[in-house]
C-alpha atoms as a PDB file:
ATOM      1  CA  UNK A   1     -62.707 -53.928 191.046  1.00  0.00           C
ATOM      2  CA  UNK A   2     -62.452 -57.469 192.610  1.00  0.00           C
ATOM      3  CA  UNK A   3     -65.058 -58.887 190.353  1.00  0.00           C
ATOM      4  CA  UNK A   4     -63.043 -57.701 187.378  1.00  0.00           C
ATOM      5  CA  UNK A   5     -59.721 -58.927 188.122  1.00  0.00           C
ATOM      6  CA  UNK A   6     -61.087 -62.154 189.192  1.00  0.00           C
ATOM      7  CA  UNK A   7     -62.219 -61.806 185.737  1.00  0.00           C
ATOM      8  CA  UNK A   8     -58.822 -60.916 184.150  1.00  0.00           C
ATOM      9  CA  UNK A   9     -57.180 -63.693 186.353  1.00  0.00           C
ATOM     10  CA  UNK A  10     -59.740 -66.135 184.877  1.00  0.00           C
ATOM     11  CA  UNK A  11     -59.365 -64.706 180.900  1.00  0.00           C
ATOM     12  CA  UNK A  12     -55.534 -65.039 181.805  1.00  0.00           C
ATOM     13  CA  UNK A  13     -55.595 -68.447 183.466  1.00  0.00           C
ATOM     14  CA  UNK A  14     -58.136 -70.175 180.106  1.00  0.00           C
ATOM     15  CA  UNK A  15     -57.761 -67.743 177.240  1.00  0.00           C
ATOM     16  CA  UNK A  16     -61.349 -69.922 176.016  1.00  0.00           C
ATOM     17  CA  UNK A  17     -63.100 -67.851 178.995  1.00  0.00           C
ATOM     18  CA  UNK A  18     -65.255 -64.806 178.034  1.00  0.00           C
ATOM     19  CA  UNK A  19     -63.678 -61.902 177.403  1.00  0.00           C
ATOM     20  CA  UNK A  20     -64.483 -58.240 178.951  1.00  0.00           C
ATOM     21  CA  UNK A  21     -67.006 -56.229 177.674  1.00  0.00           C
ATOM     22  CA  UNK A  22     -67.217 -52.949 176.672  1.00  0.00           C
ATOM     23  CA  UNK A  23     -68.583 -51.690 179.656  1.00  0.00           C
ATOM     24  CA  UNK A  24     -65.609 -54.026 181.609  1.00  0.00           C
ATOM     25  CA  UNK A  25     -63.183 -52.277 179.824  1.00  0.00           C
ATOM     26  CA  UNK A  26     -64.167 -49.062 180.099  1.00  0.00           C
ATOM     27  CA  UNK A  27     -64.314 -49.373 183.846  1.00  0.00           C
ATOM     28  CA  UNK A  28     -61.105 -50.589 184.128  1.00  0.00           C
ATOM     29  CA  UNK A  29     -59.287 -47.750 182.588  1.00  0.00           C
ATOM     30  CA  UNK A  30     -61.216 -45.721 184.832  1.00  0.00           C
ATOM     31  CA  UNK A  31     -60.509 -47.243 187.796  1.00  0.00           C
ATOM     32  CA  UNK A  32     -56.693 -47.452 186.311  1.00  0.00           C
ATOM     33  CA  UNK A  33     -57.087 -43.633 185.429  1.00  0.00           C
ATOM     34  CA  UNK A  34     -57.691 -42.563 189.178  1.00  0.00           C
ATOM     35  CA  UNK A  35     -55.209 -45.194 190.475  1.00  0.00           C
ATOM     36  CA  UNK A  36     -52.937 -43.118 188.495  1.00  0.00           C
ATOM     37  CA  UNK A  37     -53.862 -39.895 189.534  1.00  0.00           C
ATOM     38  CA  UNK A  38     -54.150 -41.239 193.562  1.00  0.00           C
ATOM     39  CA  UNK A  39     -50.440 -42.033 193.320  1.00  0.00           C
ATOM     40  CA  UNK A  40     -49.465 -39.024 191.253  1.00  0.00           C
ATOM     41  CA  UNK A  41     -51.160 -36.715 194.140  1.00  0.00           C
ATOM     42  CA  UNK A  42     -49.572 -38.775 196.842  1.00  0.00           C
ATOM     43  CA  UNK A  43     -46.321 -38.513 194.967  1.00  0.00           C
ATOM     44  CA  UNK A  44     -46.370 -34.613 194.941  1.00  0.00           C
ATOM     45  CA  UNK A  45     -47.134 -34.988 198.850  1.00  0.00           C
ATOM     46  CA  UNK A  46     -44.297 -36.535 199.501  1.00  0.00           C
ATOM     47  CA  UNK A  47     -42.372 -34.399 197.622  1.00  0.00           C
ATOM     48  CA  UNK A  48     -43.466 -31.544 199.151  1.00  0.00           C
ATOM     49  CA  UNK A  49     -43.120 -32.909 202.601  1.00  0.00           C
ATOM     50  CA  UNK A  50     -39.480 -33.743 201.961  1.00  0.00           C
ATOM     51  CA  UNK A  51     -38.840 -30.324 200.813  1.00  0.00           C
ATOM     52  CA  UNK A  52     -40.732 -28.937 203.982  1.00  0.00           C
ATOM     53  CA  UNK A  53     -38.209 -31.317 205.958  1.00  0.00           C
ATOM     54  CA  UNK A  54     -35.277 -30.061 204.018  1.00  0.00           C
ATOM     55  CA  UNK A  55     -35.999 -26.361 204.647  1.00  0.00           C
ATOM     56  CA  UNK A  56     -36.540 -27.341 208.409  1.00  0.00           C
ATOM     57  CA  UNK A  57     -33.866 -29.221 209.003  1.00  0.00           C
ATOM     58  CA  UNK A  58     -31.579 -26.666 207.567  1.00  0.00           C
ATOM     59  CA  UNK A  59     -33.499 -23.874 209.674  1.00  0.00           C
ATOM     60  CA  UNK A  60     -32.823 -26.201 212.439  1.00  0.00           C
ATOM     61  CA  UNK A  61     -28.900 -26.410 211.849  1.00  0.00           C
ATOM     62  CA  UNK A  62     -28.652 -22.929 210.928  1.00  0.00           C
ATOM     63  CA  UNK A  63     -29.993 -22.167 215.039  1.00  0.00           C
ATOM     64  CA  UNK A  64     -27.805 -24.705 216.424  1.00  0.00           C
ATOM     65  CA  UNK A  65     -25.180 -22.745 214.924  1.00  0.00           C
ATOM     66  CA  UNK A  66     -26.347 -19.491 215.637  1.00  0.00           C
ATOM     67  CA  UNK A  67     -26.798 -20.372 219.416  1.00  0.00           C
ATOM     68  CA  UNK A  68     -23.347 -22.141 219.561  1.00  0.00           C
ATOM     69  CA  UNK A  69     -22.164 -18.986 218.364  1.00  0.00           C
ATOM     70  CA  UNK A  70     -24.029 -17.097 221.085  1.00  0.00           C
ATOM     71  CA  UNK A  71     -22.794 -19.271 223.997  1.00  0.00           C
ATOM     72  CA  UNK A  72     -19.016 -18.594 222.499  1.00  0.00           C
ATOM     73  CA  UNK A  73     -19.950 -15.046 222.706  1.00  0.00           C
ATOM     74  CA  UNK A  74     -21.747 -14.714 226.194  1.00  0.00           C
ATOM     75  CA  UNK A  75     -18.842 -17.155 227.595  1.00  0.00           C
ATOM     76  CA  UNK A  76     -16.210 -14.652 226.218  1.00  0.00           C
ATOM     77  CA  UNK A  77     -18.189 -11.541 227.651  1.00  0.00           C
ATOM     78  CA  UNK A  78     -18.786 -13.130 231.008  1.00  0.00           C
ATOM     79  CA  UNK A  79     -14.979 -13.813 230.944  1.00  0.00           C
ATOM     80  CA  UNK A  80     -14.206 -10.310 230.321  1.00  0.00           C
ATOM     81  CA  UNK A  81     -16.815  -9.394 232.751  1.00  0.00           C
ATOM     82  CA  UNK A  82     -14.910 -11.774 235.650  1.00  0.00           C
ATOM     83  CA  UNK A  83     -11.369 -10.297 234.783  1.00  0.00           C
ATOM     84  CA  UNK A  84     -12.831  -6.788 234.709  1.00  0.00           C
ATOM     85  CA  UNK A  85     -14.070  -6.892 238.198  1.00  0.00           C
ATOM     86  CA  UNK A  86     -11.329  -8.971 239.461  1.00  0.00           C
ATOM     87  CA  UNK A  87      -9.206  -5.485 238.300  1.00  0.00           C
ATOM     88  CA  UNK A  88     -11.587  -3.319 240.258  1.00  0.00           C
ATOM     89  CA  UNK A  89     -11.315  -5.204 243.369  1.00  0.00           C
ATOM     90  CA  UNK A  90      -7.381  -5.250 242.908  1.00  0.00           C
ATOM     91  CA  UNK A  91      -7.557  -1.902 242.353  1.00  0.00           C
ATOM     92  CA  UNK A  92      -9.704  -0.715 244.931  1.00  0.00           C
ATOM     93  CA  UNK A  93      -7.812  -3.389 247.598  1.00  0.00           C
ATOM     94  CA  UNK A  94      -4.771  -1.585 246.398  1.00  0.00           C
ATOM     95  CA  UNK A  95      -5.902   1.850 246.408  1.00  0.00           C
ATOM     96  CA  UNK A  96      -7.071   0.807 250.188  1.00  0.00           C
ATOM     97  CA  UNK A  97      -3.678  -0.511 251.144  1.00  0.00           C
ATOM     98  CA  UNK A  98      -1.622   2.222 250.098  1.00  0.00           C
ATOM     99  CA  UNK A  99      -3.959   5.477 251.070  1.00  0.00           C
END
């Protein structure tokens, strides 16, 4: 690949130079042709790993949420649970006090 764009460069740089052959040619639409595909593939990679990313990210933000909304709910409970058995005790001490 070197030796032929040093080639081009030269048939660029004094259009009197020899051209390419057949044979130049034909590699270099080859070579061209799997450039092409190399960055079409790596193109669909990406791709794909950004939409891997998206979905976990939003997986990610959906838990956050979920667990936020969990530690809401186990903070109400064990608030509950604290003014439920501060009632029994005040119960019980009155029960105690006035038997």
């Amino acid at each position: 690949m070197r030796q032929i764009v040093a080639k081009l460069d030269a048939i660029e740089s004094d259009p009197e130079a020899s051209s390419l052959t057949a044979e130049e040619a034909t590699q270099i639409r080859r070579q061209l042709a799997e450039g092409q595909s190399l960055v079409r593939e790596t193109v669909d990679r990406l791709r794909q790993k950004q939409d891997e990313n998206d979905l976990i990210m939003r997986r990610k933000d959906e838990l956050e949420s979920r667990l936020s909304a969990l530690e809401t709910e186990y903070e109400e409970l064990l608030g509950t649970c604290h003014r439920f058995y501060f009632m029994i005790l005040t119960h019980s001490s009155f029960r105690e006090n006035h038997s």
